[in-house]
C-alpha atoms as a PDB file:
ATOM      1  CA  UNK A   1       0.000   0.000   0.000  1.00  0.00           C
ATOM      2  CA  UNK A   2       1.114   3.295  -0.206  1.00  0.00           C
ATOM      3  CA  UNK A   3       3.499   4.720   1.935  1.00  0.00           C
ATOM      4  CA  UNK A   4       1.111   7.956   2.463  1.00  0.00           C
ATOM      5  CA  UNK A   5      -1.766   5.864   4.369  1.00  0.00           C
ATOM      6  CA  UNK A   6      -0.233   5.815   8.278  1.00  0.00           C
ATOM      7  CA  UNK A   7       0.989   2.329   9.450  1.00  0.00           C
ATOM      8  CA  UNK A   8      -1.853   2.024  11.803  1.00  0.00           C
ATOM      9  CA  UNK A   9      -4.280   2.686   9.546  1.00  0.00           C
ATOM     10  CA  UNK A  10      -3.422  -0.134   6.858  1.00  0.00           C
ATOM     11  CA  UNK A  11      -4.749  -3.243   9.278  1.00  0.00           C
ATOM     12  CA  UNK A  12      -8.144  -1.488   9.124  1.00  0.00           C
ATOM     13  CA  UNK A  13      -7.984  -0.593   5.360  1.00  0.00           C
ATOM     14  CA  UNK A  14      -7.020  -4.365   4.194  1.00  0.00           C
ATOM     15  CA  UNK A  15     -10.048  -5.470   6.966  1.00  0.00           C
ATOM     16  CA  UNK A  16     -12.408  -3.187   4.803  1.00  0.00           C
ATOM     17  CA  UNK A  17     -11.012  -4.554   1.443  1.00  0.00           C
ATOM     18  CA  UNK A  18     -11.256  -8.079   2.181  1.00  0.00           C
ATOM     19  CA  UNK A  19     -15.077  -7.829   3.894  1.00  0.00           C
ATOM     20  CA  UNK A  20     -15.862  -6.007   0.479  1.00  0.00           C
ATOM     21  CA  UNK A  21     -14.994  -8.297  -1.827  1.00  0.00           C
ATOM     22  CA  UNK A  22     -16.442 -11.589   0.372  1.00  0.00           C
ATOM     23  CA  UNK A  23     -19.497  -8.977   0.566  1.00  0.00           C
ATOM     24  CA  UNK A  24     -19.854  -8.356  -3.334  1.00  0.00           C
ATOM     25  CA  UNK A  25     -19.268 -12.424  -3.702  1.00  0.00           C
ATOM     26  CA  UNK A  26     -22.178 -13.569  -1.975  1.00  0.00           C
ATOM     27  CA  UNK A  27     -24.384 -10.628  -3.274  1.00  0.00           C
ATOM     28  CA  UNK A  28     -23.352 -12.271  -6.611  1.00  0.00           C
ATOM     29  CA  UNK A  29     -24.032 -15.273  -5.719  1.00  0.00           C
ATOM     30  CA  UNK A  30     -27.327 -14.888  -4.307  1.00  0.00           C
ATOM     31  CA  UNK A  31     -28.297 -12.924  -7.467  1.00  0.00           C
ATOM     32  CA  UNK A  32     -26.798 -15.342  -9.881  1.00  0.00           C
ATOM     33  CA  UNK A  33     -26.597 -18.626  -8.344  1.00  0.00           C
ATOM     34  CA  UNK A  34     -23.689 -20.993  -8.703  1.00  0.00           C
ATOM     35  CA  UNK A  35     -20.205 -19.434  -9.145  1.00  0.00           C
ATOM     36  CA  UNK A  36     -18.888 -20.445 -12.384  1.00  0.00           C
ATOM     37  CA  UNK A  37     -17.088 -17.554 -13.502  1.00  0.00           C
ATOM     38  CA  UNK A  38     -17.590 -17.972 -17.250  1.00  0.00           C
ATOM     39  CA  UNK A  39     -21.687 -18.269 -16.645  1.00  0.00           C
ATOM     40  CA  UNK A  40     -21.337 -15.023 -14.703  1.00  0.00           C
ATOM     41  CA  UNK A  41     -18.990 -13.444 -17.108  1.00  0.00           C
ATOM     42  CA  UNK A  42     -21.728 -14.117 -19.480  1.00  0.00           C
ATOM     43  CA  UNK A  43     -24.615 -13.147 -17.785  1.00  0.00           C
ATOM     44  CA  UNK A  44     -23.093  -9.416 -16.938  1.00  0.00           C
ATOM     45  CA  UNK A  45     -22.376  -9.243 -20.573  1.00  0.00           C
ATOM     46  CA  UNK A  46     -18.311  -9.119 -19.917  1.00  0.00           C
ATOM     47  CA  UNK A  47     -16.506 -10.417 -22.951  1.00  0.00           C
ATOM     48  CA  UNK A  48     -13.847 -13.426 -22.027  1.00  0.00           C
ATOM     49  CA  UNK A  49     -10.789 -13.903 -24.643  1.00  0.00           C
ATOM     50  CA  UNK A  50      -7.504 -15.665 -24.629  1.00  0.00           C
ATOM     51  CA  UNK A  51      -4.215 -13.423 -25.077  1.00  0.00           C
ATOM     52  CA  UNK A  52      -1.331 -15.328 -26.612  1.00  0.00           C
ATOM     53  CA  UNK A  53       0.767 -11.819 -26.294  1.00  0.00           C
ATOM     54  CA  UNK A  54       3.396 -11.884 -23.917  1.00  0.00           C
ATOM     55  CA  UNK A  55       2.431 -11.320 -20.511  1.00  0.00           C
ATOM     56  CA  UNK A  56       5.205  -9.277 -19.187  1.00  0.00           C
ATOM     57  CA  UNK A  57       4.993  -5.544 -19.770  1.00  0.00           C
ATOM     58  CA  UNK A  58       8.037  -4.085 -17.969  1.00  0.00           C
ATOM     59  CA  UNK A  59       8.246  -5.316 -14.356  1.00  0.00           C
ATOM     60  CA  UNK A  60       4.702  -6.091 -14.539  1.00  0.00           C
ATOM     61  CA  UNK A  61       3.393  -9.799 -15.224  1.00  0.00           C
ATOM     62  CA  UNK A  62      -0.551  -9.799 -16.423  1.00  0.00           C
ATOM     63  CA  UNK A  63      -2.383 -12.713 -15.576  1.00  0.00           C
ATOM     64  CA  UNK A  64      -5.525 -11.240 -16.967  1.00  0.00           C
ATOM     65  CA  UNK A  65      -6.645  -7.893 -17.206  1.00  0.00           C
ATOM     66  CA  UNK A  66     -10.432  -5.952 -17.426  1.00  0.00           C
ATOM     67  CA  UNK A  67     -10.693  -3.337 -19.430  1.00  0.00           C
ATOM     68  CA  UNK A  68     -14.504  -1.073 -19.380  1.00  0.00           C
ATOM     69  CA  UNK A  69     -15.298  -0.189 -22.622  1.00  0.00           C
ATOM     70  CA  UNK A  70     -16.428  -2.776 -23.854  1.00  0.00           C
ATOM     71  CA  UNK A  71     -16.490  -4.825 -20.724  1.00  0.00           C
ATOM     72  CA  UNK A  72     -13.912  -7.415 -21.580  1.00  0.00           C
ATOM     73  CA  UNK A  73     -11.584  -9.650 -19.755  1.00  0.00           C
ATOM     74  CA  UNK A  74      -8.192 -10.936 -21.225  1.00  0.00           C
ATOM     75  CA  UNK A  75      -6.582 -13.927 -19.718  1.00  0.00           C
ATOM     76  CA  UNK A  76      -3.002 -14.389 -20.546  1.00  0.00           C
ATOM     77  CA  UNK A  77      -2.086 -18.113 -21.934  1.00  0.00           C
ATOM     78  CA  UNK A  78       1.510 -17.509 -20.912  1.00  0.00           C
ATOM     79  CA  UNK A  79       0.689 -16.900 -17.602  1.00  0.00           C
ATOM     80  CA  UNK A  80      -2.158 -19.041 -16.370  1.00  0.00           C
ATOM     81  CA  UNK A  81      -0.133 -22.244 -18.045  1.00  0.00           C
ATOM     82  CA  UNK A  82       2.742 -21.093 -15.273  1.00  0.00           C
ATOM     83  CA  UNK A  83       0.419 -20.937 -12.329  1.00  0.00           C
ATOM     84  CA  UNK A  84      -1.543 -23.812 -13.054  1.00  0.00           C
ATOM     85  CA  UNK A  85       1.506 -25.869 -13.355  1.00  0.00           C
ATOM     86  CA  UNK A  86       2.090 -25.007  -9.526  1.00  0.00           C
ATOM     87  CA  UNK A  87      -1.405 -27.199  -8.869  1.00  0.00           C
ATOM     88  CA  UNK A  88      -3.220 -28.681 -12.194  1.00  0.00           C
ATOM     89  CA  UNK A  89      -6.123 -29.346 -10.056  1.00  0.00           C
ATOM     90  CA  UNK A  90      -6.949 -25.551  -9.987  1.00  0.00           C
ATOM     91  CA  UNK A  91      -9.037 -23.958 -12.191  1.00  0.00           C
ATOM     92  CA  UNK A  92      -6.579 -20.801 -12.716  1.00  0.00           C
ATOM     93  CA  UNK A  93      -8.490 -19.400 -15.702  1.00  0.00           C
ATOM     94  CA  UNK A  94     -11.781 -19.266 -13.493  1.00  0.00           C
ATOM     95  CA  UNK A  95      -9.380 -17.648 -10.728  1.00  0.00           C
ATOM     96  CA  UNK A  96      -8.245 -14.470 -12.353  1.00  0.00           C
ATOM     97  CA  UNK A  97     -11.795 -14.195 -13.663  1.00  0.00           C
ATOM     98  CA  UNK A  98     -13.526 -14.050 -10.751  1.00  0.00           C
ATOM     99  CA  UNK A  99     -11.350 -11.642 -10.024  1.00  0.00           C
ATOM    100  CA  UNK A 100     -11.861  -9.465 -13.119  1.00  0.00           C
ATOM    101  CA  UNK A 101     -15.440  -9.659 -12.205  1.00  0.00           C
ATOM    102  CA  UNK A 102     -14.640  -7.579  -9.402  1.00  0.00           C
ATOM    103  CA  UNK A 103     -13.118  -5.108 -11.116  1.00  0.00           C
ATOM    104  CA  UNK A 104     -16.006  -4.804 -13.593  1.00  0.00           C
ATOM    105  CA  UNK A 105     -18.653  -4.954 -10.744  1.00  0.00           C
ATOM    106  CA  UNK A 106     -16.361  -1.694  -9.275  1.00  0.00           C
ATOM    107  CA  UNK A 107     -16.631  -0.158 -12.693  1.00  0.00           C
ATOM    108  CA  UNK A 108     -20.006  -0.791 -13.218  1.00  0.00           C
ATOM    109  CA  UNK A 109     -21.963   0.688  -9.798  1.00  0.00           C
ATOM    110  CA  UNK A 110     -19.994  -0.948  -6.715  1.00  0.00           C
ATOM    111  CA  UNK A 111     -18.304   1.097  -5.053  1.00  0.00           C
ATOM    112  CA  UNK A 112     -14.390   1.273  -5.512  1.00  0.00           C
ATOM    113  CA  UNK A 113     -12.433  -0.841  -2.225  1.00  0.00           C
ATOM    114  CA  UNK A 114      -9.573   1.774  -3.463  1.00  0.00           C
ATOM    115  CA  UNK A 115     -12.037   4.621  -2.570  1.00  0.00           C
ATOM    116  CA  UNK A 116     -12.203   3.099   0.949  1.00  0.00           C
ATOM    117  CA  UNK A 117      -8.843   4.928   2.178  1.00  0.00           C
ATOM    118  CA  UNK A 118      -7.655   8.274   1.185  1.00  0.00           C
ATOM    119  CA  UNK A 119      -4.077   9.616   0.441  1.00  0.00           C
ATOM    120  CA  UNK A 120      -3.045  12.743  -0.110  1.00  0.00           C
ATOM    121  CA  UNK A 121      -1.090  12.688  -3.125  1.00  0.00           C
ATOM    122  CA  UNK A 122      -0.345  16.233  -3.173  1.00  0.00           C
ATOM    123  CA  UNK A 123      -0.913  19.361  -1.495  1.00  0.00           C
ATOM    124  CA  UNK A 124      -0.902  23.457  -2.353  1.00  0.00           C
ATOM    125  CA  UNK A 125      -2.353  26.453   0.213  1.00  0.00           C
ATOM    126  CA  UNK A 126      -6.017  24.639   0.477  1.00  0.00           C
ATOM    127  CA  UNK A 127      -5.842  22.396  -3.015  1.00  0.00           C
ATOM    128  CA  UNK A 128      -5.103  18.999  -2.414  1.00  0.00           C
ATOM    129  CA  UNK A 129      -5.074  16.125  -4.648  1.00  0.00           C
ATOM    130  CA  UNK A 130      -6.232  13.014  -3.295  1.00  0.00           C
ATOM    131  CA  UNK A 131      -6.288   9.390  -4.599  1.00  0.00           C
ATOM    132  CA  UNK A 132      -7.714   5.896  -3.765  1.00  0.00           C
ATOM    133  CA  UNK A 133      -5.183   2.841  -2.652  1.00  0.00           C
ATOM    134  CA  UNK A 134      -5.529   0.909  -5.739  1.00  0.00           C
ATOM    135  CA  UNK A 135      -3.760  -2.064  -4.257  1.00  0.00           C
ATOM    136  CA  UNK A 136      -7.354  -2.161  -1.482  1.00  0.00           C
ATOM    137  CA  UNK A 137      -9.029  -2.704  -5.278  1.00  0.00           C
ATOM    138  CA  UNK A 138      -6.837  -6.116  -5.555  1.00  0.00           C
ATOM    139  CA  UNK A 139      -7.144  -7.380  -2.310  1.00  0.00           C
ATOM    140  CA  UNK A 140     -10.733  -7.621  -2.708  1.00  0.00           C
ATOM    141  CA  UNK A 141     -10.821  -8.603  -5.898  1.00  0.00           C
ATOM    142  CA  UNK A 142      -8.981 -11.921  -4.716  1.00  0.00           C
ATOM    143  CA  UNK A 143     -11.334 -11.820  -1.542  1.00  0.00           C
ATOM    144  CA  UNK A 144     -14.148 -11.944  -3.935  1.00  0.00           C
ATOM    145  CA  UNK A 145     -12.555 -14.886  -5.752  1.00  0.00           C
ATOM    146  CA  UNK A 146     -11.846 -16.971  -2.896  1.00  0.00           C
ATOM    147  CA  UNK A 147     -15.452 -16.674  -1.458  1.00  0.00           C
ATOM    148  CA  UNK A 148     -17.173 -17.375  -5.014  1.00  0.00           C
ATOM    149  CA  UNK A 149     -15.026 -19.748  -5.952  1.00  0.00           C
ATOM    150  CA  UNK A 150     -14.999 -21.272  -2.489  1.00  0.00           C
ATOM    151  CA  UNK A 151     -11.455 -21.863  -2.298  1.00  0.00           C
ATOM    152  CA  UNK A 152      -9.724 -22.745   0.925  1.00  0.00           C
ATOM    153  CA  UNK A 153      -6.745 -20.189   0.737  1.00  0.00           C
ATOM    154  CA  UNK A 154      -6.067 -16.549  -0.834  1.00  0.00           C
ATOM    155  CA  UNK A 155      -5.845 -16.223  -4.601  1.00  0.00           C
ATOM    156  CA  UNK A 156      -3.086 -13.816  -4.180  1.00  0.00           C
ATOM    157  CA  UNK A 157      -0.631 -16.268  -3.156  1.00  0.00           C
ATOM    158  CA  UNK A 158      -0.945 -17.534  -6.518  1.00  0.00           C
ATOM    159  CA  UNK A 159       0.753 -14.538  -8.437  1.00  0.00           C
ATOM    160  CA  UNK A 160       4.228 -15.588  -7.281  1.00  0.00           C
ATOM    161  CA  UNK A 161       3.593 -18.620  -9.952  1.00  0.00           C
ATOM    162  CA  UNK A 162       3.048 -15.951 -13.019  1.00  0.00           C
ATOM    163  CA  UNK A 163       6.372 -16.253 -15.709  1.00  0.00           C
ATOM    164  CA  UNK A 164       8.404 -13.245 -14.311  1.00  0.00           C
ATOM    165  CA  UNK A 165      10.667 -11.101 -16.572  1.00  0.00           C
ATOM    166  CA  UNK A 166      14.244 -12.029 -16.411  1.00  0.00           C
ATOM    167  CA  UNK A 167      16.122  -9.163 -14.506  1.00  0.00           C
ATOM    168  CA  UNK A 168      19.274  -9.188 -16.917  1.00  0.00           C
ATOM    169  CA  UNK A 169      17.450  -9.170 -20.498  1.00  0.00           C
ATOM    170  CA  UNK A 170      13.479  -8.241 -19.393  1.00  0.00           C
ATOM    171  CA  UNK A 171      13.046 -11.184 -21.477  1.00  0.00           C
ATOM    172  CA  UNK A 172      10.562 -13.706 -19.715  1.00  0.00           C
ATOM    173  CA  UNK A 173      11.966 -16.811 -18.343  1.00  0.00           C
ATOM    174  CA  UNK A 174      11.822 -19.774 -20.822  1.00  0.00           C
ATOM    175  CA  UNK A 175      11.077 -17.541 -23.541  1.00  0.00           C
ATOM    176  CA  UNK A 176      13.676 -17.776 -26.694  1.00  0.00           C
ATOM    177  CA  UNK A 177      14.484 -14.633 -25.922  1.00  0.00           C
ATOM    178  CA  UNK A 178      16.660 -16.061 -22.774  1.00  0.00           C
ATOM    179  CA  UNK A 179      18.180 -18.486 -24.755  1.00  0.00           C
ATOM    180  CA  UNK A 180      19.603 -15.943 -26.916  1.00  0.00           C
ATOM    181  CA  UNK A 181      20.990 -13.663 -23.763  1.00  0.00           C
ATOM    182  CA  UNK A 182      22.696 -16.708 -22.261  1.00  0.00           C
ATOM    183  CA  UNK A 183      23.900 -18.070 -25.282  1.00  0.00           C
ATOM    184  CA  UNK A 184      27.805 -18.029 -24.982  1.00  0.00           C
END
């Protein structure tokens, strides 16, 4: 989280995240019955597509990714082949998007678990820009996928699975891209 929130206030704002997206899971449920993400990405109209582009963009490893307009999820090949392979028995793909969904039920009316803590970003005479946490957003989001999907431990853990770029080349691990930087 950021480093503008004060230390005692984060144990409350992750409390508030988490209870928001278990909250917005059973509301879902109860609406919609049974939690098979791909039913519910249909029902709320949310478009579901595999990306065979490489996942890493910079630093940054995309599992999946919801964009607004149109409502659309992407789920990234690359990267849900590499976590699954940590447990086959999961159902990866229906992890990361059930917790899309989140992010399109916070676009589309609920309101934002970013919104739930305020920073101050920056400040002049009375004028003061203020933001959301957006990392509150993603810690519900995988609250509302473990309590719709019923799963026994955190989604989040899962991310440390994702292909990660190499540090020397920013090439991603087991792509031929690292052959050809450790070539001799």
């Amino acid at each position: 989280m950021g480093r503008r929130l004060p230390e005692d206030d984060r144990p409350a704002a992750v409390r508030q995240a988490l209870t928001a997206g278990r909250e917005a899971a059973r509301r879902l449920r109860a609406a919609h019955g049974p939690a098979d993400p791909f039913a519910l990405a249909a029902r709320l109209q949310v478009a579901v597509s595999w990306c065979g582009e490489p996942p890493a963009l910079g630093s940054i490893v995309r599992i999946a990714e919801y964009a607004s307009r149109p409502p659309a999820i992407r789920l990234f090949a690359e990267s849900v082949r590499a976590v699954g392979a940590a447990d086959p028995s999961l159902s990866v793909s229906g992890i990361y998007l059930a917790h899309e969904l989140y992010h399109h039920l916070e676009a589309t009316g609920l309101e934002p678990a970013s919104a739930q803590a305020r920073v101050t970003l920056a400040r002049l005479g009375r004028w003061r820009w203020e933001s959301g946490i957006p990392a509150l957003s993603e810690i519900a989001a995988h609250a509302f996928a473990q309590a719709l999907l019923d799963l026994p431990f955190f989604p989040g853990a899962l991310d440390r699975f994702a292909v990660r770029p190499h540090p020397a080349s920013g090439a991603v691990r087991g792509s031929p891209l690292d052959a050809e930087t450790s070539a001799p």
